[in-house]
C-alpha atoms as a PDB file:
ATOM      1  CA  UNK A   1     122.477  96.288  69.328  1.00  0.00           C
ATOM      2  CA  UNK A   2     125.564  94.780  71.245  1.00  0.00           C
ATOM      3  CA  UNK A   3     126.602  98.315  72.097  1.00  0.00           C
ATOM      4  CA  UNK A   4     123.821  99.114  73.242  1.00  0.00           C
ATOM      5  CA  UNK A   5     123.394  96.385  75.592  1.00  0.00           C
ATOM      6  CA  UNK A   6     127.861  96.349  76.448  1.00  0.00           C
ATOM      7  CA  UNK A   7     126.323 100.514  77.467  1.00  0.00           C
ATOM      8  CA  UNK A   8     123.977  99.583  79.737  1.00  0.00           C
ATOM      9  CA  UNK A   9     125.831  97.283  81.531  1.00  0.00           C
ATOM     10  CA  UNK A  10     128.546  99.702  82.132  1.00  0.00           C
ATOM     11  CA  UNK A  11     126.435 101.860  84.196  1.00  0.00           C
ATOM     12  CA  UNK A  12     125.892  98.817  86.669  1.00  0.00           C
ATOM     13  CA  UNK A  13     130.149  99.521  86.856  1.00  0.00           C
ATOM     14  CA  UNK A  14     129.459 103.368  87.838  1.00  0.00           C
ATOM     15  CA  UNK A  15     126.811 102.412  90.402  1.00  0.00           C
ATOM     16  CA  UNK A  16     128.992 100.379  92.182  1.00  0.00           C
ATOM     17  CA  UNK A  17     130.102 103.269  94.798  1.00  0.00           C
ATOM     18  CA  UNK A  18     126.458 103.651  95.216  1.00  0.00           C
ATOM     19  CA  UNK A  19     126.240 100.425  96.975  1.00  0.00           C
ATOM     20  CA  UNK A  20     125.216  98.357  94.012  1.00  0.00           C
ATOM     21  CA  UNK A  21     127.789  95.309  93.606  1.00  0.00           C
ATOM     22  CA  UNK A  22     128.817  94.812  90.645  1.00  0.00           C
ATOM     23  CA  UNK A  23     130.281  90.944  91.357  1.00  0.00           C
ATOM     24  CA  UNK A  24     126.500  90.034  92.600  1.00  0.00           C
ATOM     25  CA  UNK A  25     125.342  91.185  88.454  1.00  0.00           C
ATOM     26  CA  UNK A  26     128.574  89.713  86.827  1.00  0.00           C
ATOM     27  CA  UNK A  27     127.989  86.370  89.410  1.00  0.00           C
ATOM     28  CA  UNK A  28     124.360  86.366  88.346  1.00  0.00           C
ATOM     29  CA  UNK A  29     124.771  86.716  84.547  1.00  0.00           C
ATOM     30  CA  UNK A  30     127.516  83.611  84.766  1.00  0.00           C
ATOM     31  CA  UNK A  31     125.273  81.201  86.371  1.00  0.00           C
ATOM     32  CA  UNK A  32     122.160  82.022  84.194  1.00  0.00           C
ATOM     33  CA  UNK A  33     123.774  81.628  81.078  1.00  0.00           C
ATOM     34  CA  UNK A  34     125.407  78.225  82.457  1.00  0.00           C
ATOM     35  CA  UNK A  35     121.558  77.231  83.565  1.00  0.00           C
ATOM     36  CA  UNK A  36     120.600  77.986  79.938  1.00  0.00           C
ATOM     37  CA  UNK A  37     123.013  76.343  78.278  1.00  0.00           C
ATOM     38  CA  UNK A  38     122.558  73.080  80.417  1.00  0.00           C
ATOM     39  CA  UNK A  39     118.491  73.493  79.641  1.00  0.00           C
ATOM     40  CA  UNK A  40     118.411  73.538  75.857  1.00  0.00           C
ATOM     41  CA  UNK A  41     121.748  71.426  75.643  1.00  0.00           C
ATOM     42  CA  UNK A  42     123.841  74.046  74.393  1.00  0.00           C
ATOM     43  CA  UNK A  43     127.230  73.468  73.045  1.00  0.00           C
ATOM     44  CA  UNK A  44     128.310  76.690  74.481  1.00  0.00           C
ATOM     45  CA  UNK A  45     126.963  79.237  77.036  1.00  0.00           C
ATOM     46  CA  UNK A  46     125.314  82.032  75.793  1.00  0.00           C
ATOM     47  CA  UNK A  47     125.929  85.473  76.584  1.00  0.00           C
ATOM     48  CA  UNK A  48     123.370  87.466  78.476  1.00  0.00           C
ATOM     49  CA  UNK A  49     122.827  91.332  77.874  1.00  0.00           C
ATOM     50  CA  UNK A  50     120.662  93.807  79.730  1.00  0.00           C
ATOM     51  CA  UNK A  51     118.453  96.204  77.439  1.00  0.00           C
ATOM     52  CA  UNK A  52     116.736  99.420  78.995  1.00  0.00           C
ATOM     53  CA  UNK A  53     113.641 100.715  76.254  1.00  0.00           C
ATOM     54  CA  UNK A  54     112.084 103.946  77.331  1.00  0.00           C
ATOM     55  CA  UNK A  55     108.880 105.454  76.225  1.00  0.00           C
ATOM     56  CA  UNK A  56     108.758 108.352  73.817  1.00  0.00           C
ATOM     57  CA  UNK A  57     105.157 110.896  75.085  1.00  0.00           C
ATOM     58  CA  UNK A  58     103.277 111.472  72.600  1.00  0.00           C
ATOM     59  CA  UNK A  59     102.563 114.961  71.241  1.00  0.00           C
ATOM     60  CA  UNK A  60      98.558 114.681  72.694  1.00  0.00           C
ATOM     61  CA  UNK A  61     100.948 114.796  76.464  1.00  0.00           C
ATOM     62  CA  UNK A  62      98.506 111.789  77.428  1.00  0.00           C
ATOM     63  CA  UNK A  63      99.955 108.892  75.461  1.00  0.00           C
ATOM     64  CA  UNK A  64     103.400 107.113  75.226  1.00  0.00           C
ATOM     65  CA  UNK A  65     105.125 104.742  72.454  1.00  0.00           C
ATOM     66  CA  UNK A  66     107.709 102.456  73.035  1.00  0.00           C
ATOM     67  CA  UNK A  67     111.339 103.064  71.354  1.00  0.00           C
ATOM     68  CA  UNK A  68     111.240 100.259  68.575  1.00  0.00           C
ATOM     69  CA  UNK A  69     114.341  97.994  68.569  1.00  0.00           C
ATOM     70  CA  UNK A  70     116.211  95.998  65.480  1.00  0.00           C
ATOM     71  CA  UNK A  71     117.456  92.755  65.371  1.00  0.00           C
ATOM     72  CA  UNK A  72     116.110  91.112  68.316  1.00  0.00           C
ATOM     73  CA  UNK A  73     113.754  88.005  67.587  1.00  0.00           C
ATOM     74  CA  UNK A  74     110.531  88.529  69.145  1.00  0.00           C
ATOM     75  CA  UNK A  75     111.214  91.396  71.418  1.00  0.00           C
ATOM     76  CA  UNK A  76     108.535  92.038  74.854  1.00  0.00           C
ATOM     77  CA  UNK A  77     105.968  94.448  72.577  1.00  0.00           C
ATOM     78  CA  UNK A  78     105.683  91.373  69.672  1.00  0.00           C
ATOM     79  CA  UNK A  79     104.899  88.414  72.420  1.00  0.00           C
ATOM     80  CA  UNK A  80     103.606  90.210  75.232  1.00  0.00           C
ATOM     81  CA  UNK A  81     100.122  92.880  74.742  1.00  0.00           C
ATOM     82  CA  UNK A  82      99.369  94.585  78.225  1.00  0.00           C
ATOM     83  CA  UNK A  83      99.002  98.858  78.722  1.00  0.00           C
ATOM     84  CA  UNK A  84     102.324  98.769  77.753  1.00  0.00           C
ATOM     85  CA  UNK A  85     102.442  96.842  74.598  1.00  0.00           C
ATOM     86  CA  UNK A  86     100.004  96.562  72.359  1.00  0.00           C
ATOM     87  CA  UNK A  87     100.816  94.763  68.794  1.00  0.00           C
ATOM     88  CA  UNK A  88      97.946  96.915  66.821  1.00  0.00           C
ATOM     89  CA  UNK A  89     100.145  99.830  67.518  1.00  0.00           C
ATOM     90  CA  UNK A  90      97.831 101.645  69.225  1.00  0.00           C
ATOM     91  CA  UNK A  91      98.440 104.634  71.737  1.00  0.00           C
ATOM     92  CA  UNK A  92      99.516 103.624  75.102  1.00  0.00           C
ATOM     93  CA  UNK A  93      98.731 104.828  78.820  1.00  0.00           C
ATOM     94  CA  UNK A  94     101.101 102.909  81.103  1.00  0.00           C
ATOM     95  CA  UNK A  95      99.874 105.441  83.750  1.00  0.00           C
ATOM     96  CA  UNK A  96      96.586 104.491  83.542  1.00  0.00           C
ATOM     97  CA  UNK A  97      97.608 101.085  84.329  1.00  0.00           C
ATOM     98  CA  UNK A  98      99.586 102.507  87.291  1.00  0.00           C
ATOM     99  CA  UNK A  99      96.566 104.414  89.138  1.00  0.00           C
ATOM    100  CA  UNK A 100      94.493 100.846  88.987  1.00  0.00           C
ATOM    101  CA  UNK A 101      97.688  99.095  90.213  1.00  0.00           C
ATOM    102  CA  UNK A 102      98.587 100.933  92.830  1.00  0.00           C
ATOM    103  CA  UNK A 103      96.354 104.170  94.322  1.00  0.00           C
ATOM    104  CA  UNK A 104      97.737 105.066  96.602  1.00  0.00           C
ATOM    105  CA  UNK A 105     101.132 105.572  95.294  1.00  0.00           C
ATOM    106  CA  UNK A 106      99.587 107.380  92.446  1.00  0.00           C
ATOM    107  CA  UNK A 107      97.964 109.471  94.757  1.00  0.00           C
ATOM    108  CA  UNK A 108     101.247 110.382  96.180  1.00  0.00           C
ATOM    109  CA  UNK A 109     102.473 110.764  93.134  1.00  0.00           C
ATOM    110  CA  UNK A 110     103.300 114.804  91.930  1.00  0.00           C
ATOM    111  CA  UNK A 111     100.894 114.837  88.701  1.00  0.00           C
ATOM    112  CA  UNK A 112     102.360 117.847  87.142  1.00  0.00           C
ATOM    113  CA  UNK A 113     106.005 116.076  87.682  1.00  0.00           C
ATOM    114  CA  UNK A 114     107.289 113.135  84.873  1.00  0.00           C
ATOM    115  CA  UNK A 115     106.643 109.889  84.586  1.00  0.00           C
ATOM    116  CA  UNK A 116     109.802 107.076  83.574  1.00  0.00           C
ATOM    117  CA  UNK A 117     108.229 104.500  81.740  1.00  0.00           C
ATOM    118  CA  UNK A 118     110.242 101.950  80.635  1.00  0.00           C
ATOM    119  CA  UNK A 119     111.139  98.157  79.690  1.00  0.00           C
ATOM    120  CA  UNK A 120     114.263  96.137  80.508  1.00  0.00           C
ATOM    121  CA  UNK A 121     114.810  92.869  78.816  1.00  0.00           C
ATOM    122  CA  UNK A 122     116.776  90.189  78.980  1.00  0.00           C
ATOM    123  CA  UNK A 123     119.011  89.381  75.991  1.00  0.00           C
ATOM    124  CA  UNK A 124     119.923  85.974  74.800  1.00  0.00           C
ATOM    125  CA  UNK A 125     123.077  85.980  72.166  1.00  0.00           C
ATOM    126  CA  UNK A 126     122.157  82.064  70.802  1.00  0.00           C
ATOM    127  CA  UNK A 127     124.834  82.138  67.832  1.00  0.00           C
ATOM    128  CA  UNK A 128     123.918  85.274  65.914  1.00  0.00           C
ATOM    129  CA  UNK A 129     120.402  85.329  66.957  1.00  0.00           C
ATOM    130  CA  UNK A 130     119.323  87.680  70.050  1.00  0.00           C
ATOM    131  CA  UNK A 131     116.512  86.475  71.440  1.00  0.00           C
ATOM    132  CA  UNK A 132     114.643  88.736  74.139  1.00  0.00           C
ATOM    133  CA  UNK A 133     113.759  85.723  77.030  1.00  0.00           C
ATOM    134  CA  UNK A 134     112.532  88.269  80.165  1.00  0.00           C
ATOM    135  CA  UNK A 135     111.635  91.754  81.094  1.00  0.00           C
ATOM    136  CA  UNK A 136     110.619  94.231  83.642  1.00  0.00           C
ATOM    137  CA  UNK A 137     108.042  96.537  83.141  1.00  0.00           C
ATOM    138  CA  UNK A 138     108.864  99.639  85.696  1.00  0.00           C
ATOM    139  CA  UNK A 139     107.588 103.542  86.455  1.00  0.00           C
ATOM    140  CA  UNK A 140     108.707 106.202  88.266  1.00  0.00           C
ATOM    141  CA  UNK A 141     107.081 108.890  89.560  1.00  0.00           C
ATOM    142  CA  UNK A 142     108.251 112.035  91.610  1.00  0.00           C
ATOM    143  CA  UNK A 143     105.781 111.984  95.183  1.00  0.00           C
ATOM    144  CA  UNK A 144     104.877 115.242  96.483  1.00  0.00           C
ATOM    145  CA  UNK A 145     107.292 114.816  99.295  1.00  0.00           C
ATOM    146  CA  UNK A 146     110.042 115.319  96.806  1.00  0.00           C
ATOM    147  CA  UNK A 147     111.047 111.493  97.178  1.00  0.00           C
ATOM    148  CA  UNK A 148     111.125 109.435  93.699  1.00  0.00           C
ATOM    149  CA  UNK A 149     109.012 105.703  93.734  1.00  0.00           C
ATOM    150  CA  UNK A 150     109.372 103.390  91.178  1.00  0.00           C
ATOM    151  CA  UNK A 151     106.312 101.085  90.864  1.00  0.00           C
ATOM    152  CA  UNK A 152     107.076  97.266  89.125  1.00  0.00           C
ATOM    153  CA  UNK A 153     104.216  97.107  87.252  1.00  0.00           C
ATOM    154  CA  UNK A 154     105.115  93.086  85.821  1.00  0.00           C
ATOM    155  CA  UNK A 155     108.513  90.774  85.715  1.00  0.00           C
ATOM    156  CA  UNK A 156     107.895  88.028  83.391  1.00  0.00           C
ATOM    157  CA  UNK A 157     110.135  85.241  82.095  1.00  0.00           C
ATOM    158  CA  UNK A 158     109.420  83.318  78.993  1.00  0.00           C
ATOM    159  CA  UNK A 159     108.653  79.958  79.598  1.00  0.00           C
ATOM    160  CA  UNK A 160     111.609  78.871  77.263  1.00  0.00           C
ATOM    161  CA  UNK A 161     113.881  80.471  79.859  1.00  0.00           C
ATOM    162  CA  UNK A 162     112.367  80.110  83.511  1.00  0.00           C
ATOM    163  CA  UNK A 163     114.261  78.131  85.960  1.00  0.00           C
ATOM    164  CA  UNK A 164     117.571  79.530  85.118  1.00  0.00           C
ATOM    165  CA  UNK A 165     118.106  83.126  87.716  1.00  0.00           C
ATOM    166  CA  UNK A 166     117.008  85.375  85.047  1.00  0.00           C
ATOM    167  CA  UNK A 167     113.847  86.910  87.766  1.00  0.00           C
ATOM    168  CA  UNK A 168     116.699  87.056  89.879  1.00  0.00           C
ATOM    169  CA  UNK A 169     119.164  89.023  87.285  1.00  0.00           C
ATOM    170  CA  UNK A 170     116.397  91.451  86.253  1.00  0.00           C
ATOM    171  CA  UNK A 171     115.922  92.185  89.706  1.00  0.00           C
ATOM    172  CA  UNK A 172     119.420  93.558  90.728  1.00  0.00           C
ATOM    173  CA  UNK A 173     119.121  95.402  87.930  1.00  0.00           C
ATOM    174  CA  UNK A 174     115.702  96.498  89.194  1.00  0.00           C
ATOM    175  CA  UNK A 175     117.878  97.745  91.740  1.00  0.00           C
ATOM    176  CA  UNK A 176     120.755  99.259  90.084  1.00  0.00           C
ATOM    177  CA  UNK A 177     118.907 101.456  88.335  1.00  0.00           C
ATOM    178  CA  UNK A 178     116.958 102.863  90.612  1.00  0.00           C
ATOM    179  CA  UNK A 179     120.251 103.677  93.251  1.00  0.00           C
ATOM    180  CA  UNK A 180     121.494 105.173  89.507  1.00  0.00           C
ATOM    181  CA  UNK A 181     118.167 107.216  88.862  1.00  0.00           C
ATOM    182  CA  UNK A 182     118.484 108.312  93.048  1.00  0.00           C
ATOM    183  CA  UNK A 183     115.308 106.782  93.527  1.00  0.00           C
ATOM    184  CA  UNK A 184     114.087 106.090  97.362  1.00  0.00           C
ATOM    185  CA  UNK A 185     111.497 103.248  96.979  1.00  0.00           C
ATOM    186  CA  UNK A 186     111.073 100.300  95.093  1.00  0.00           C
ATOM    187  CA  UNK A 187     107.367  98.531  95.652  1.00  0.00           C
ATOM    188  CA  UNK A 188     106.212  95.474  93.687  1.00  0.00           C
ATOM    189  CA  UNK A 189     103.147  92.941  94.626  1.00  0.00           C
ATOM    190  CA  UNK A 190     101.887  89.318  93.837  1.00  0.00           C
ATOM    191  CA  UNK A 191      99.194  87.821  94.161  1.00  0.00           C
ATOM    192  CA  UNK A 192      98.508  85.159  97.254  1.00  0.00           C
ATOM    193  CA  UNK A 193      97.033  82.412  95.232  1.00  0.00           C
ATOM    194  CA  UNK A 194      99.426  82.566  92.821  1.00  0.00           C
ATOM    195  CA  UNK A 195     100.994  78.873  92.438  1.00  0.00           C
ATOM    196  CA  UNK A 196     103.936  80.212  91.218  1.00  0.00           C
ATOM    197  CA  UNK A 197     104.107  82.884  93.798  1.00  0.00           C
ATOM    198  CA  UNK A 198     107.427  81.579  95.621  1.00  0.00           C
ATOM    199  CA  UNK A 199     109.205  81.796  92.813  1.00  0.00           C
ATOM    200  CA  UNK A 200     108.327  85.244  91.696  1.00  0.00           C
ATOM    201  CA  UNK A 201     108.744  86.564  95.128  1.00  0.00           C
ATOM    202  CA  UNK A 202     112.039  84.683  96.186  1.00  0.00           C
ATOM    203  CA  UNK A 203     114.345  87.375  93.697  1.00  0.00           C
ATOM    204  CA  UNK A 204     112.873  90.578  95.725  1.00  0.00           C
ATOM    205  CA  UNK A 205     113.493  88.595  98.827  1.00  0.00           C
ATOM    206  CA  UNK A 206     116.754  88.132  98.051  1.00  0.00           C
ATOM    207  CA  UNK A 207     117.560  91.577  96.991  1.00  0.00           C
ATOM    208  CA  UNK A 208     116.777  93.397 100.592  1.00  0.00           C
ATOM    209  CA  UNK A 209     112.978  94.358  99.931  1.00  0.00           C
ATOM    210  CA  UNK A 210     110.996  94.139 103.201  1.00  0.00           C
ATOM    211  CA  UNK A 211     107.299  92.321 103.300  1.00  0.00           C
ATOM    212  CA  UNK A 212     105.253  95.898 103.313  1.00  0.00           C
ATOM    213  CA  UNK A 213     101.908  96.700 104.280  1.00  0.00           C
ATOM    214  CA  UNK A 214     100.711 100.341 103.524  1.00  0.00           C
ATOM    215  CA  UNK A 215      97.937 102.443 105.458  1.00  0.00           C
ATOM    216  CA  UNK A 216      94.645 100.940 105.710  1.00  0.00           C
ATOM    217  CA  UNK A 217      91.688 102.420 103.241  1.00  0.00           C
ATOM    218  CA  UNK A 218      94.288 103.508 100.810  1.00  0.00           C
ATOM    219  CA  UNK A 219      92.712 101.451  97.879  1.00  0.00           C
ATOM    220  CA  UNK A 220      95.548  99.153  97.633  1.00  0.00           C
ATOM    221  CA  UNK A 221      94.933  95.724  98.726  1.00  0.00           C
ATOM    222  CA  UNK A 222      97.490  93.881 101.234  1.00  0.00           C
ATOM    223  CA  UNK A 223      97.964  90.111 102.809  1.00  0.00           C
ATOM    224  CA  UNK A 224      93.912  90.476 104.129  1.00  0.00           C
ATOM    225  CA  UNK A 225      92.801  90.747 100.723  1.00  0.00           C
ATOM    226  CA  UNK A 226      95.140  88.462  98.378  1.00  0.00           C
ATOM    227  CA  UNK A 227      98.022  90.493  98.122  1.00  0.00           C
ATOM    228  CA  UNK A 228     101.672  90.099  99.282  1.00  0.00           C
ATOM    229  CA  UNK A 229     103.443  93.832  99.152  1.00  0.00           C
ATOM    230  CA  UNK A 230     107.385  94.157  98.916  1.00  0.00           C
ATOM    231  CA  UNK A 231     109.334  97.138  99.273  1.00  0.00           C
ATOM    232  CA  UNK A 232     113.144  98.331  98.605  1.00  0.00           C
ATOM    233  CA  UNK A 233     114.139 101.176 100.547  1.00  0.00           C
ATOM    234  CA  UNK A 234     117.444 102.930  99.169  1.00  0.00           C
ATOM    235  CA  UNK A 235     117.373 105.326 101.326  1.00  0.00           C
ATOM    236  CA  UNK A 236     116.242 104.974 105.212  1.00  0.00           C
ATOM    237  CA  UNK A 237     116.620 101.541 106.997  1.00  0.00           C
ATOM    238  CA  UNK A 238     113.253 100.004 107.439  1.00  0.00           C
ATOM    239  CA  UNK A 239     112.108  96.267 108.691  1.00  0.00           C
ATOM    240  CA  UNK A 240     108.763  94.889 109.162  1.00  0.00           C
ATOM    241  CA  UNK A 241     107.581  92.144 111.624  1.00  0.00           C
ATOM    242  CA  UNK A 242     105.849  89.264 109.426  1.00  0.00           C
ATOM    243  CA  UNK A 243     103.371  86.655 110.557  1.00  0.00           C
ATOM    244  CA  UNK A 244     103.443  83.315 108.577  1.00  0.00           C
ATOM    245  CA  UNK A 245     101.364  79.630 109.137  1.00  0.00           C
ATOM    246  CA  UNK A 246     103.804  77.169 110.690  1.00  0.00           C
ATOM    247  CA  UNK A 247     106.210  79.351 112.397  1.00  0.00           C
ATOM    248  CA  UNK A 248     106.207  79.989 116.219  1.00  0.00           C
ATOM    249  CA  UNK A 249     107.064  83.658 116.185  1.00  0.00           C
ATOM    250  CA  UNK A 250     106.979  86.816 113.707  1.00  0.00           C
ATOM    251  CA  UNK A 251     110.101  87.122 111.305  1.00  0.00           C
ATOM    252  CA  UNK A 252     112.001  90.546 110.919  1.00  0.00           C
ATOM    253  CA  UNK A 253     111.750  91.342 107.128  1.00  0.00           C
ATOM    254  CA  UNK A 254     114.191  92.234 105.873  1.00  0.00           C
ATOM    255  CA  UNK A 255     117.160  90.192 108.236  1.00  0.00           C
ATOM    256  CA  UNK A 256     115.317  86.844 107.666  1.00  0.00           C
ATOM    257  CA  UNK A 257     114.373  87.479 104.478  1.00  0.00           C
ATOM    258  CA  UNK A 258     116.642  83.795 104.134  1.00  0.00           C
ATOM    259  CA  UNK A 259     114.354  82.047 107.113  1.00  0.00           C
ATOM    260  CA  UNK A 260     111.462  83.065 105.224  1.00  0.00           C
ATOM    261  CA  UNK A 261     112.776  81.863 101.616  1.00  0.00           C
ATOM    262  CA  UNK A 262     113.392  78.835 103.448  1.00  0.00           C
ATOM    263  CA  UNK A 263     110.241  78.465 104.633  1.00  0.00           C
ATOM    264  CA  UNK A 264     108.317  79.150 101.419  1.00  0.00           C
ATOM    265  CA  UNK A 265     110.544  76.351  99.981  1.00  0.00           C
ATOM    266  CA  UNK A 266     109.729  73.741 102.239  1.00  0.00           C
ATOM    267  CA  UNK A 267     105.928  74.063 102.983  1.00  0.00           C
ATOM    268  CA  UNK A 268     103.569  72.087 101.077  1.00  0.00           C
ATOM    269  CA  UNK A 269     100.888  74.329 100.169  1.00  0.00           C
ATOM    270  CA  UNK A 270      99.719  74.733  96.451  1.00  0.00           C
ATOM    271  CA  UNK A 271      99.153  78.691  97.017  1.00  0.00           C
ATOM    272  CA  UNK A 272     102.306  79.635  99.301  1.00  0.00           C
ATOM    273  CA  UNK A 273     101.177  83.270  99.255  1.00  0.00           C
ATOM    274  CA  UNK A 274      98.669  81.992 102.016  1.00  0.00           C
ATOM    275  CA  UNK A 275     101.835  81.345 104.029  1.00  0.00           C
ATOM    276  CA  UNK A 276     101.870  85.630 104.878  1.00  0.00           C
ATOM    277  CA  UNK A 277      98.692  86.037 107.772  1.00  0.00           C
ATOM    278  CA  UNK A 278      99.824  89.547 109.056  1.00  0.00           C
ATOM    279  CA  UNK A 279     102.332  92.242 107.382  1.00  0.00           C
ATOM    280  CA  UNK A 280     103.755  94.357 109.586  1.00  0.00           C
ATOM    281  CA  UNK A 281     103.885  98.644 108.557  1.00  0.00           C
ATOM    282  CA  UNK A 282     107.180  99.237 107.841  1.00  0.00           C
ATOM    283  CA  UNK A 283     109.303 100.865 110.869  1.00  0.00           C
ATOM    284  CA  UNK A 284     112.834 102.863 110.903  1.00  0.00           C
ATOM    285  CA  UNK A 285     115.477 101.222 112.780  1.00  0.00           C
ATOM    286  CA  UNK A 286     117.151 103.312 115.302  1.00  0.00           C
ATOM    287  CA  UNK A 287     120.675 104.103 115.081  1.00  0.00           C
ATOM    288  CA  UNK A 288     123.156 102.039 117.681  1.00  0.00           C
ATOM    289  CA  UNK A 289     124.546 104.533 120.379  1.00  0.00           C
ATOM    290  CA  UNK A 290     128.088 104.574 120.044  1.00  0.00           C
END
């Protein structure tokens, strides 16, 4: 299992041309495992590894199973049941899950092309046991534009673990893969009334994704009906012009994406996801005339 993860994370080392920095991961991964040591009073800090599962499709073409892993204490599929897990063993449609989710990216979506479904988790070496403390639940789909979208379809943390960057860790590597995989878009959601909504929205803010609202009527729901989008554009250089309670004037997503962390952090409310009144459509930022 160690080579497997030591694999992975050398791929983070080839995507670094790409734009993906690789002292941002290796930065990351130091001060989570110094977080976790200091919260369950380790002796030593633990090391952190980065595991990518994908989905093998079943022979019916409908159906998918995820790749079963060894020696790893309670990994996602054995503490987690959603459409991507489910501890009966029964067959899986993750892209099911992603229609419902989001429609209008489905719609979009080239039907006859394939879907990558997979699972990255977070890997905590405590001693000889490897305990799997986060993951990130991700498809990607082919539009009919030719562009490739991958759809977050849940980040989670285990409880054990939360406070300690590793949202924030499984994001960049959100992102790493998808400059790897030449993906365009990245697009995630929360939920307004979320209470913990800052702090599952913070990592994406942090990681260049603008505050996104799509075309109206497309059966996705935005800030007007409970629902704060992000997205990552890898290629293209987008920004969107967000509204939020208690500030004076709209905030360009994604070059304040700091005054609006800021501002999440210091407001009072119980559901911060309120916070967002109006979204902005995303819009391409003209090139400087030399």
């Amino acid at each position: 299992m160690t080579a497997e993860i030591d694999k992975i994370e050398n791929l983070y080392l080839l995507s670094e041309q790409e734009g993906v920095c690789m002292m941002d991961f290796v930065d990351m991964k130091k001060r989570c495992s110094e977080r976790i040591k200091a919260k369950l009073d380790l002796i030593q800090a633990p090391q952190i590894g980065i595991l990518e599962r994908s989905f093998n499709r079943l022979p019916d073409g409908w159906n998918y199973e995820l790749k079963k892993v060894k020696n790893i204490i309670e990994p996602v599929d054995q503490y987690y049941r959603s459409s991507f897990f489910d501890v009966n063993d029964e067959p899986l449609n993750p892209v099911m899950e992603f229609q419902s989710m989001y429609p209008h990216l489905f719609y979009l979506s080239d039907k006859n092309g394939p879907y990558e479904i997979q699972v990255t988790e977070v890997i905590i070496n405590l001693g000889k046991i490897k305990v799997s403390a986060g993951m990130n639940q991700t498809i990607t789909s082919t539009l009919k534009n030719g562009r490739k979208c991958t759809a977050v379809m849940m980040l989670e943390v285990r409880e054990l673990f939360r406070r300690c960057g590793l949202a924030t860790l499984l994001k960049i590597s959100e992102v790493a893969k998808a400059r790897r995989d030449k993906c365009d878009i990245i697009q995630t959601f929360h939920e307004s009334n979320n209470r913990h909504f800052a702090g599952a929205i913070i990592p994406s803010l942090r990681n260049g994704f603008i505050l996104y609202h799509g075309p109206n009527k497309c059966g996705e729901g935005y800030e007007e009906s409970g629902y704060i989008h992000l997205r990552r554009y890898l290629t293209g250089n987008f920004y969107s012009e967000v509204t939020m309670d208690g500030m004076a004037k709209p905030i360009i997503s994604p070059d304040q994406n700091s005054v609006i962390i800021n501002h999440l952090k210091e407001s009072r409310k119980i559901n911060k996801g309120l916070l967002f009144t109006k979204i902005g459509k995303p819009k391409k930022k003209r090139s400087r005339k030399k």
